[in-house]
N, C-alpha and C. Protein backbone atom coordinates (compact mmCIF):
# COMPACT_ATOMS: atom_id res chain seq x y z
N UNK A 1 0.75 55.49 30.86
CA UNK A 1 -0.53 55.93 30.35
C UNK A 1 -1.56 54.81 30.52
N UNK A 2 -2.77 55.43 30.95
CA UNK A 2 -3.56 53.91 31.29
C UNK A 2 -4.28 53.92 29.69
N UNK A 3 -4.84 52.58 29.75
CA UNK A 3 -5.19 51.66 28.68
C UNK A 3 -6.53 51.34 29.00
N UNK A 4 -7.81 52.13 28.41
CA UNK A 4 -8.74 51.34 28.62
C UNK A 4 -9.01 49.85 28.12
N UNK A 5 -8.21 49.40 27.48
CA UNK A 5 -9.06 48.21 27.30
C UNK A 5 -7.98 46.91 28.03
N UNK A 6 -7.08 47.64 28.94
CA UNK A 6 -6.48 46.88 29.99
C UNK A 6 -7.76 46.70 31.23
N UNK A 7 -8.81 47.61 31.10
CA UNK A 7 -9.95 47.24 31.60
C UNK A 7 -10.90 46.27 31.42
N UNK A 8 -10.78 46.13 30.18
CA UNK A 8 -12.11 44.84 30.29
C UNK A 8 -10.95 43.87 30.50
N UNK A 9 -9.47 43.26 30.42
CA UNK A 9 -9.27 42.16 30.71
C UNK A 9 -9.20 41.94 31.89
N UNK A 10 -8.99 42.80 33.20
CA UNK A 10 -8.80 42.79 34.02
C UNK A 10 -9.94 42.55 34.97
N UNK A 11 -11.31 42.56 34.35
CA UNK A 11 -12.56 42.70 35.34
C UNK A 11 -12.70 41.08 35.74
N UNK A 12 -12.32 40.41 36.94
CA UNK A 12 -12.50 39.38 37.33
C UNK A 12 -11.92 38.57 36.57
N UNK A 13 -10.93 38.83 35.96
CA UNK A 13 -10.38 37.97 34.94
C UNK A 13 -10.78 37.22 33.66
N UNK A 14 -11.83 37.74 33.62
CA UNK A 14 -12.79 37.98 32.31
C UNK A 14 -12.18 38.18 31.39
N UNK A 15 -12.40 38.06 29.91
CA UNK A 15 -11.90 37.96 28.52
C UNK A 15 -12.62 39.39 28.10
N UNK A 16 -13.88 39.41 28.23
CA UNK A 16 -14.44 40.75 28.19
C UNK A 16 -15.86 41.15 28.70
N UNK A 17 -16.00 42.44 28.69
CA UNK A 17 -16.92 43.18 29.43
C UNK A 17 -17.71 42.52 30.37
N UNK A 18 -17.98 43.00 31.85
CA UNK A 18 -18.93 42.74 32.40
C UNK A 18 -20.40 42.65 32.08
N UNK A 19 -20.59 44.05 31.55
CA UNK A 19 -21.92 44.25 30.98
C UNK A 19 -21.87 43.59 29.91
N UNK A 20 -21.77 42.91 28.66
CA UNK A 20 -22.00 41.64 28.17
C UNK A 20 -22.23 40.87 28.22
N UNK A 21 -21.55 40.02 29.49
CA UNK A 21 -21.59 38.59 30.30
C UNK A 21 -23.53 38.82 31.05
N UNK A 22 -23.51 39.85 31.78
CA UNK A 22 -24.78 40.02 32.34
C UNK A 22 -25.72 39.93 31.50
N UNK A 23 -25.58 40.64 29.85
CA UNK A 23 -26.65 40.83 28.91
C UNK A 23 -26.60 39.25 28.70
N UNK A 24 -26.39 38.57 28.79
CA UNK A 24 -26.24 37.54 27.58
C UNK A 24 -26.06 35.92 28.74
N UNK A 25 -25.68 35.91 30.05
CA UNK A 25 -25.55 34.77 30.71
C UNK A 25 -27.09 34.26 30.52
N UNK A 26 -28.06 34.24 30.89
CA UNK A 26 -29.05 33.95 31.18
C UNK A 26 -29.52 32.94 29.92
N UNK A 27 -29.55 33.55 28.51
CA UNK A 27 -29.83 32.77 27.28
C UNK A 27 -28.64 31.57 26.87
N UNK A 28 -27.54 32.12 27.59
CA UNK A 28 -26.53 30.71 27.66
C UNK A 28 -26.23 30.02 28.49
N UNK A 29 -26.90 30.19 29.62
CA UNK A 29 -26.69 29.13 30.93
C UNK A 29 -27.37 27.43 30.36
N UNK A 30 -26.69 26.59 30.54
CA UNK A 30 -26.74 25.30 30.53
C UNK A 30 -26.74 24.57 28.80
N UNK A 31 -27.13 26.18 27.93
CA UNK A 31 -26.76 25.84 26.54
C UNK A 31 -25.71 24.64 26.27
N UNK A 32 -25.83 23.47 25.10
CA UNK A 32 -24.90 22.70 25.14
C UNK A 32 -24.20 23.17 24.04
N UNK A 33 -22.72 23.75 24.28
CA UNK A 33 -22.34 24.30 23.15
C UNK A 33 -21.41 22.73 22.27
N UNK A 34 -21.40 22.08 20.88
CA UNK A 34 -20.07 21.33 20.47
C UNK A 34 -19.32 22.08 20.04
N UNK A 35 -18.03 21.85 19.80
CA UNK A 35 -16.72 22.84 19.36
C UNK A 35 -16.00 21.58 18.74
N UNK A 36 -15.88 21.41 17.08
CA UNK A 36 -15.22 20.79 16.50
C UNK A 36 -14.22 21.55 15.72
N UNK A 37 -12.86 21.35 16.29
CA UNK A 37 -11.72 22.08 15.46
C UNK A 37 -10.59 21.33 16.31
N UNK A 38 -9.55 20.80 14.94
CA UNK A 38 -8.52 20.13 15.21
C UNK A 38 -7.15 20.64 16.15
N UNK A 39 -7.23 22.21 16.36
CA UNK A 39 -6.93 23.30 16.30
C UNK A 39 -7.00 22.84 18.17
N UNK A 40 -6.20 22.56 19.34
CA UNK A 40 -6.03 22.11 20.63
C UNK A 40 -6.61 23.59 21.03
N UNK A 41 -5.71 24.86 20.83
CA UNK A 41 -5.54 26.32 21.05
C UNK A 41 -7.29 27.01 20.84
N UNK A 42 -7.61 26.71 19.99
CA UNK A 42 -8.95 26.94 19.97
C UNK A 42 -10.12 26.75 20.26
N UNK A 43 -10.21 25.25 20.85
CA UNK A 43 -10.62 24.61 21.42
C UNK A 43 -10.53 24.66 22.87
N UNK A 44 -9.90 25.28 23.58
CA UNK A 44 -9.81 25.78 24.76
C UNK A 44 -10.23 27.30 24.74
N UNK A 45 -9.91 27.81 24.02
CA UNK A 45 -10.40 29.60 23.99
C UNK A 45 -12.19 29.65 23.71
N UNK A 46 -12.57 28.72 23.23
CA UNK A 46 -13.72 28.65 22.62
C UNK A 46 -14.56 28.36 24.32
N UNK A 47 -14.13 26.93 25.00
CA UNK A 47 -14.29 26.46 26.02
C UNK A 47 -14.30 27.60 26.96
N UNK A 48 -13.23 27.98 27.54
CA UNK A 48 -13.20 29.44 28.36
C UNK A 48 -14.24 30.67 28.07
N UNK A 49 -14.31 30.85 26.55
CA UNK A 49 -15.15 32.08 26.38
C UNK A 49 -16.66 31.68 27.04
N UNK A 50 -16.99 30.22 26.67
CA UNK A 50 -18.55 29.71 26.62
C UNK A 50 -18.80 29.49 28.04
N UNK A 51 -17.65 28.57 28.55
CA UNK A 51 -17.50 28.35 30.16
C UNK A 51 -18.46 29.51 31.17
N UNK A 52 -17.56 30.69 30.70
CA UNK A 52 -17.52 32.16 31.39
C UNK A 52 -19.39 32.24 31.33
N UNK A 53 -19.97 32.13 30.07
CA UNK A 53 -21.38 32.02 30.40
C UNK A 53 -22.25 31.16 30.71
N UNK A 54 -21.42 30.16 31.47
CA UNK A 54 -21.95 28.70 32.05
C UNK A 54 -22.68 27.90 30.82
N UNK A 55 -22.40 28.12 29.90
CA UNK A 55 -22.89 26.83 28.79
C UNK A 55 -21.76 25.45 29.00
N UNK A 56 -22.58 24.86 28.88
CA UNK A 56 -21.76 23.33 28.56
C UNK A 56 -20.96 23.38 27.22
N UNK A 57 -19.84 22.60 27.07
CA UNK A 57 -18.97 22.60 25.98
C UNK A 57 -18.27 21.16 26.03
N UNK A 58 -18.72 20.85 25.10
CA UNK A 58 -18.08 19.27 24.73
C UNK A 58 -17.04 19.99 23.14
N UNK A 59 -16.06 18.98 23.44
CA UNK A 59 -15.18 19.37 22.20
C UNK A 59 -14.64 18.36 21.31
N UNK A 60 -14.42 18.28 20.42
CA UNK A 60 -13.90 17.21 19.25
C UNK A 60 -13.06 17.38 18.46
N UNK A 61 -11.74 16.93 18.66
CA UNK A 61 -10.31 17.10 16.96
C UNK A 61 -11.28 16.82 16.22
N UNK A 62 -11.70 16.20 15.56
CA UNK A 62 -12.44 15.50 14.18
C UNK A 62 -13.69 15.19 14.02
N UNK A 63 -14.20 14.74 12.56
CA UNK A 63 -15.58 15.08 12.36
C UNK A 63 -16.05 13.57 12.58
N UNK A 64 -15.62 12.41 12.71
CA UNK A 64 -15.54 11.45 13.29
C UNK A 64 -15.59 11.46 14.90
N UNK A 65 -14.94 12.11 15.60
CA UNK A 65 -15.14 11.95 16.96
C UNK A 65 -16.30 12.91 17.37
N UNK A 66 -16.69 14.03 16.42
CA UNK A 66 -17.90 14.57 16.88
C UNK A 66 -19.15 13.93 16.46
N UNK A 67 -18.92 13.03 15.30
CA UNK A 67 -20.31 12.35 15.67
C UNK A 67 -20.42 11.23 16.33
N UNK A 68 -19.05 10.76 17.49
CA UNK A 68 -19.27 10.03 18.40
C UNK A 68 -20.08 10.65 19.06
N UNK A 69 -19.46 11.90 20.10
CA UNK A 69 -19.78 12.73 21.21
C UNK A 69 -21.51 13.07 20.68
N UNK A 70 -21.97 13.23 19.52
CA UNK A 70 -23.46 13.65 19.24
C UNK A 70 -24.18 12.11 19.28
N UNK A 71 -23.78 11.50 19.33
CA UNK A 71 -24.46 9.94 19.25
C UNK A 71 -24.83 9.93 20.72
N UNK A 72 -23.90 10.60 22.03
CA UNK A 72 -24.66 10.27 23.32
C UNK A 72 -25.06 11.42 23.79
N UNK A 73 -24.73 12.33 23.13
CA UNK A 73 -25.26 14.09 23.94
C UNK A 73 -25.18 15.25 23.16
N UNK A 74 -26.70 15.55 23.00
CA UNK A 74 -27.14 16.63 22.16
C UNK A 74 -26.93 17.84 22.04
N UNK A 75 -26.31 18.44 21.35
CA UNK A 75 -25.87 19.73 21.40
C UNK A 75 -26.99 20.76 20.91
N UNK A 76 -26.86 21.93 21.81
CA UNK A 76 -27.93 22.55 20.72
C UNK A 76 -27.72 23.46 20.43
N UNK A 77 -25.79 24.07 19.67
CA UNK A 77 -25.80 24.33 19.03
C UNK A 77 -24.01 24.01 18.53
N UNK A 78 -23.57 23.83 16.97
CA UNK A 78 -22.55 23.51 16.63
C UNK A 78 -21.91 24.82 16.54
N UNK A 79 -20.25 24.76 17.13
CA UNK A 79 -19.60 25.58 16.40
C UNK A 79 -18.22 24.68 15.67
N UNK A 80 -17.95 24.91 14.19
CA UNK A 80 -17.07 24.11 13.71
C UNK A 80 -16.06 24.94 13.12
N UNK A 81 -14.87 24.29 12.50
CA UNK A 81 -13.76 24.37 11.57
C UNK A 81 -14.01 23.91 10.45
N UNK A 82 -13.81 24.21 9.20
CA UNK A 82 -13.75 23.96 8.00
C UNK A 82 -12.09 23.09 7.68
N UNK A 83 -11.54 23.33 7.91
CA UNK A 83 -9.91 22.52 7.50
C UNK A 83 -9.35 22.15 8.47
N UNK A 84 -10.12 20.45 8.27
CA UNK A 84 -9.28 19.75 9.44
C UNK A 84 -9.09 18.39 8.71
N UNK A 85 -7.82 17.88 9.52
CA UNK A 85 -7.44 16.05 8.84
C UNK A 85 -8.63 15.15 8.40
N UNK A 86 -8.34 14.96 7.77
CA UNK A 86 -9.24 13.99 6.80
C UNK A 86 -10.52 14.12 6.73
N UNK A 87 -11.75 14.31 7.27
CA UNK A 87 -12.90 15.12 6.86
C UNK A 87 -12.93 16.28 7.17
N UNK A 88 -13.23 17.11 6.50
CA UNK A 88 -13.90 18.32 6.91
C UNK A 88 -14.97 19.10 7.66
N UNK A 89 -14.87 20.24 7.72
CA UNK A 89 -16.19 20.60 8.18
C UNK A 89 -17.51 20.57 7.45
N UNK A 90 -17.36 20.90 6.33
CA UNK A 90 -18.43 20.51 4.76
C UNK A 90 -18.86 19.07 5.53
N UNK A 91 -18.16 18.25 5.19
CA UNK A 91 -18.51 16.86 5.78
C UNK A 91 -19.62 16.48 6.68
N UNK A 92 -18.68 17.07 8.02
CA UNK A 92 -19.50 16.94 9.08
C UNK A 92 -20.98 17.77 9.11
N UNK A 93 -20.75 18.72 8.71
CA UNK A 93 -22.40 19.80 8.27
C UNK A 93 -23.54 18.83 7.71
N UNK A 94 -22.96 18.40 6.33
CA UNK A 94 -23.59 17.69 5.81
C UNK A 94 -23.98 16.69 6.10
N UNK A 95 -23.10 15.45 6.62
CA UNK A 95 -24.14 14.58 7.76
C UNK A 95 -25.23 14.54 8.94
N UNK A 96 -25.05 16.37 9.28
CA UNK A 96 -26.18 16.32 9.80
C UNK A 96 -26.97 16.49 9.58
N UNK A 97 -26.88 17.52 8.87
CA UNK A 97 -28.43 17.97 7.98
C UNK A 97 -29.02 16.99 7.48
N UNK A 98 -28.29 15.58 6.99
CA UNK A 98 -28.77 14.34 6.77
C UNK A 98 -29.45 13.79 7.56
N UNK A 99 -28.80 14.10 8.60
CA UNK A 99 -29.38 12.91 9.79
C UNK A 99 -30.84 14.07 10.66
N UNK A 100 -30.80 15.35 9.94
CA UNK A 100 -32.02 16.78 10.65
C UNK A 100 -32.98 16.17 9.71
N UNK A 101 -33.11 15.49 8.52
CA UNK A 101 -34.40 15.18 7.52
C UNK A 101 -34.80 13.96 8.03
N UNK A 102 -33.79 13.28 8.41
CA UNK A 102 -34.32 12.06 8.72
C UNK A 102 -35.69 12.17 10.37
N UNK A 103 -34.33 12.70 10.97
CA UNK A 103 -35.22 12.32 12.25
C UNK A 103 -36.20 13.98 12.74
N UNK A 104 -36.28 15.07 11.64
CA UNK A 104 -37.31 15.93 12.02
C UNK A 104 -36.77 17.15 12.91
N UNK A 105 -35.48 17.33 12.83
CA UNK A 105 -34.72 17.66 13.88
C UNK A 105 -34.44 19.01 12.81
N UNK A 106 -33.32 19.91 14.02
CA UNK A 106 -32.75 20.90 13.40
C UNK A 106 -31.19 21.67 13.96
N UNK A 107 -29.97 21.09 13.97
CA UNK A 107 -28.79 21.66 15.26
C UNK A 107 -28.45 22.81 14.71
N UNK A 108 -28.72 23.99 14.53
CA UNK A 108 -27.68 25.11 14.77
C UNK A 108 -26.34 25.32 14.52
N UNK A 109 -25.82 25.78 13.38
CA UNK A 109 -24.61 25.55 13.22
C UNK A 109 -23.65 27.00 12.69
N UNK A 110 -22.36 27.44 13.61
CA UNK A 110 -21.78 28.13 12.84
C UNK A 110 -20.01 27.96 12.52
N UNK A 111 -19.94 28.05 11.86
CA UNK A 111 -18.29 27.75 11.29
C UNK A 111 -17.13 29.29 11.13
N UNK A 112 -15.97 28.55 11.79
CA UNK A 112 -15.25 29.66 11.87
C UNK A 112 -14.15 29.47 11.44
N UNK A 113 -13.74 30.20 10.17
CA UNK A 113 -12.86 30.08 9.58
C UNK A 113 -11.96 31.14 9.59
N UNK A 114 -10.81 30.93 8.72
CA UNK A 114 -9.55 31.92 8.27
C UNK A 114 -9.98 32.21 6.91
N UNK A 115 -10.95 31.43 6.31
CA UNK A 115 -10.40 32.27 4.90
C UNK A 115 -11.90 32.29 4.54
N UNK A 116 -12.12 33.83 4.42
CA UNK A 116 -13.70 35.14 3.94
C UNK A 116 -13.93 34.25 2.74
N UNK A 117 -13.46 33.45 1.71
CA UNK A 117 -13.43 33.19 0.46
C UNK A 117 -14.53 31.76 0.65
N UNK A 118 -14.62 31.30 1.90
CA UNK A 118 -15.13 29.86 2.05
C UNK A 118 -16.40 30.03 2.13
N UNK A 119 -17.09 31.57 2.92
CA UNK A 119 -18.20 31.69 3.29
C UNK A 119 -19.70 31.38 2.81
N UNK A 120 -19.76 31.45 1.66
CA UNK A 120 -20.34 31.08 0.62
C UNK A 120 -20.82 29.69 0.27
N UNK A 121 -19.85 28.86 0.46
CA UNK A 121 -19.84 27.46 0.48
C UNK A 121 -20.21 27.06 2.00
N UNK A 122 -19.66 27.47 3.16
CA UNK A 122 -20.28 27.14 4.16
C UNK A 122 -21.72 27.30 4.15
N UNK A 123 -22.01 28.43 3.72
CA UNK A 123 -23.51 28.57 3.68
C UNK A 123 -24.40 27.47 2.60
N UNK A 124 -23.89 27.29 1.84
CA UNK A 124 -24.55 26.06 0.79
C UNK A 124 -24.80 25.11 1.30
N UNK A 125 -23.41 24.63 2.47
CA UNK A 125 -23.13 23.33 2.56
C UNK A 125 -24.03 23.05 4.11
N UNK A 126 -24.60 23.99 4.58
CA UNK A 126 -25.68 24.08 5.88
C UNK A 126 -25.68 24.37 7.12
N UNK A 127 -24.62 25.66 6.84
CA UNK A 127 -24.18 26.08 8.04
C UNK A 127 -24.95 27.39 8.04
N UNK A 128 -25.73 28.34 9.15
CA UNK A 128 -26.30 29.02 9.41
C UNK A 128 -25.18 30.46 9.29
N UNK A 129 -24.33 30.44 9.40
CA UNK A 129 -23.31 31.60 9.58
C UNK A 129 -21.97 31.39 9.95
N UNK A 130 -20.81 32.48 9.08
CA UNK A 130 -19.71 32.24 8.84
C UNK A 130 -18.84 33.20 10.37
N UNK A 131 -18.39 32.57 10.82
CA UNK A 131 -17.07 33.93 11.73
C UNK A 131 -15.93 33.35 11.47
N UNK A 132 -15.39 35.05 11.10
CA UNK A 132 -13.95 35.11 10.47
C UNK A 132 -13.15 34.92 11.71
N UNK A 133 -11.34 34.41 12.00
CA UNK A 133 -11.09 33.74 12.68
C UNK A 133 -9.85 34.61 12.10
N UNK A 134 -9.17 35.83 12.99
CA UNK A 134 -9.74 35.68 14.47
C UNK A 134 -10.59 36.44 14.89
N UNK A 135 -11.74 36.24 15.77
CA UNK A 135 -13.07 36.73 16.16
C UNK A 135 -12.97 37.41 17.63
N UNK A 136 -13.95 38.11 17.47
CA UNK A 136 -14.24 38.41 18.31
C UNK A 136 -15.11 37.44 19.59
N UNK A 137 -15.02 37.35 20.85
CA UNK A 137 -15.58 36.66 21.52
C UNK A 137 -17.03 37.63 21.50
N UNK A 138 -17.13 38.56 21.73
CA UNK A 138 -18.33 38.97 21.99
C UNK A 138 -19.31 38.59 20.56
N UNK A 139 -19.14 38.51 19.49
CA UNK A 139 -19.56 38.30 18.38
C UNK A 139 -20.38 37.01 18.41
N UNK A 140 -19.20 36.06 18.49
CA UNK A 140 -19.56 34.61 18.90
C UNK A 140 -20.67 34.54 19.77
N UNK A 141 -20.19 35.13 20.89
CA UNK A 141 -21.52 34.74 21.76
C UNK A 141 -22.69 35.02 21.32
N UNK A 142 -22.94 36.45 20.82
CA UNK A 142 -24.34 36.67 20.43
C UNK A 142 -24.76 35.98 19.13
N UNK A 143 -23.96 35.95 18.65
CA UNK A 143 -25.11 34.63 17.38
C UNK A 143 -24.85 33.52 17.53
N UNK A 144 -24.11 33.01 18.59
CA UNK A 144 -24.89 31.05 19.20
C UNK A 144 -25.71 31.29 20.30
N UNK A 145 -26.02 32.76 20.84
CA UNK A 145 -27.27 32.80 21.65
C UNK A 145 -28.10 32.87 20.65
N UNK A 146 -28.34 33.89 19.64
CA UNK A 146 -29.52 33.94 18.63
C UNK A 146 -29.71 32.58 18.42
N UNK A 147 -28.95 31.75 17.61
CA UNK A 147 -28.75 30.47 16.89
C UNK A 147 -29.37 29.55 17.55
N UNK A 148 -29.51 29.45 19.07
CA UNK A 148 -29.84 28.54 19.98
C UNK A 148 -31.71 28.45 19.56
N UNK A 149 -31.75 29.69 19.43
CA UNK A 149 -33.17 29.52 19.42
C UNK A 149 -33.91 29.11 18.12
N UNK A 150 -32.99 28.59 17.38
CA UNK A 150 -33.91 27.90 15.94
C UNK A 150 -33.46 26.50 15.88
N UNK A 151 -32.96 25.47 17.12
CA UNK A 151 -33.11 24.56 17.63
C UNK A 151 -34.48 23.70 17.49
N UNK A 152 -34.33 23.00 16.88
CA UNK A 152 -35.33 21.39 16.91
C UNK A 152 -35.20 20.21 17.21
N UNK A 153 -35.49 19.65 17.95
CA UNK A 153 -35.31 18.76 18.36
C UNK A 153 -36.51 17.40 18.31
N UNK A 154 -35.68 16.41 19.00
CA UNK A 154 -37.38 14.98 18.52
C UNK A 154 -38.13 15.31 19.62
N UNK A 155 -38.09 16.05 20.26
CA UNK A 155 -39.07 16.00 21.62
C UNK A 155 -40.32 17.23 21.19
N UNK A 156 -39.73 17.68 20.24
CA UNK A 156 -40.61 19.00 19.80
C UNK A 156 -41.98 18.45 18.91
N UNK A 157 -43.21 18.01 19.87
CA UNK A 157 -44.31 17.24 18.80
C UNK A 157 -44.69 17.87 17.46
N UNK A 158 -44.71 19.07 17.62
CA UNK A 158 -45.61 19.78 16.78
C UNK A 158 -44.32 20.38 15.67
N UNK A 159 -42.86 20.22 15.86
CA UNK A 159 -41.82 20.89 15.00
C UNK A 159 -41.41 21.93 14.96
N UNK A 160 -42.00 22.58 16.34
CA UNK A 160 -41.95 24.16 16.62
C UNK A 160 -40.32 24.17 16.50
N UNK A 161 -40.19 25.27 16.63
CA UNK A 161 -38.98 25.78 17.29
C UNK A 161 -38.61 25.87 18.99
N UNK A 162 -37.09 25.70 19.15
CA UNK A 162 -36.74 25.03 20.19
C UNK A 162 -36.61 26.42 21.04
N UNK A 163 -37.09 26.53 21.95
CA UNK A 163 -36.51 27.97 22.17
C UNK A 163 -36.48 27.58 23.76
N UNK A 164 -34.65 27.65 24.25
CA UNK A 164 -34.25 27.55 25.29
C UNK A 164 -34.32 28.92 26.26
């Protein structure tokens, strides 16, 4: 018996739909996506999904090595983990938003967790939006394309919004 949805994996070896990738490449081409999760497995699925719409993807085990990787190359937009070795994602959120007052700035951030119960607190703690884990790829994509566009950056004189 055929299987439609042996169809979308099969289209060029795509994860999913053609017509998605088309709606949506254009607002994520050269996007710099970060991907902090300790999580090796996810961190590659994340990479592949973003890859597929030619965004850039830098990745980080820890909230320490992602604010190496942000010290030489700007992301413009975060996707994180909440439960990882020794800092968290709370953590890492929160240092930036520290470091968004200081220097006038603004990164985009969404966190993807396992547990619906955290969401709440992610949102306190300055994350723009929660995805439940496991997600949908098509999901993802469309709100770090939305997300991209409330990007600020120091180059922005006037504090507009960043809109790639």
């Amino acid at each position: 018996m055929h299987n439609p949805q042996d169809d979308l994996h099969a289209q060029k070896g795509r994860l999913f739909p053609t017509e998605t990738l088309e709606m949506n490449t254009s607002s994520l081409k050269g996007l710099k996506v970060l991907v902090v999760d300790d999580n090796e497995d996810c961190q590659v699925l994340l990479r592949v999904i973003f890859e597929e719409y030619k965004a850039e993807i830098k990745s980080a085990a820890s909230v320490d090595e992602a604010i190496k990787v942000m010290e030489e190359w700007q992301p413009d937009v975060l996707i994180s983990d909440i439960c990882m070795k020794e800092k968290d994602g709370y953590s890492l959120i929160r240092s930036i938003r520290e470091k968004d007052k200081l220097e006038g700035t603004f990164l985009p951030a969404v966190v993807l967790t396992a547990y619906p119960q955290k969401r709440v607190e992610a949102l306190e703690a300055g994350f723009q939006d929660v995805i439940l884990k496991p997600f949908e790829p098509d999901e993802l994509v469309a709100l770090v394309a939305k997300l991209s566009l409330t990007r600020i950056d120091k180059s922005d004189k006037n504090r507009k919004i960043h809109q790639i």
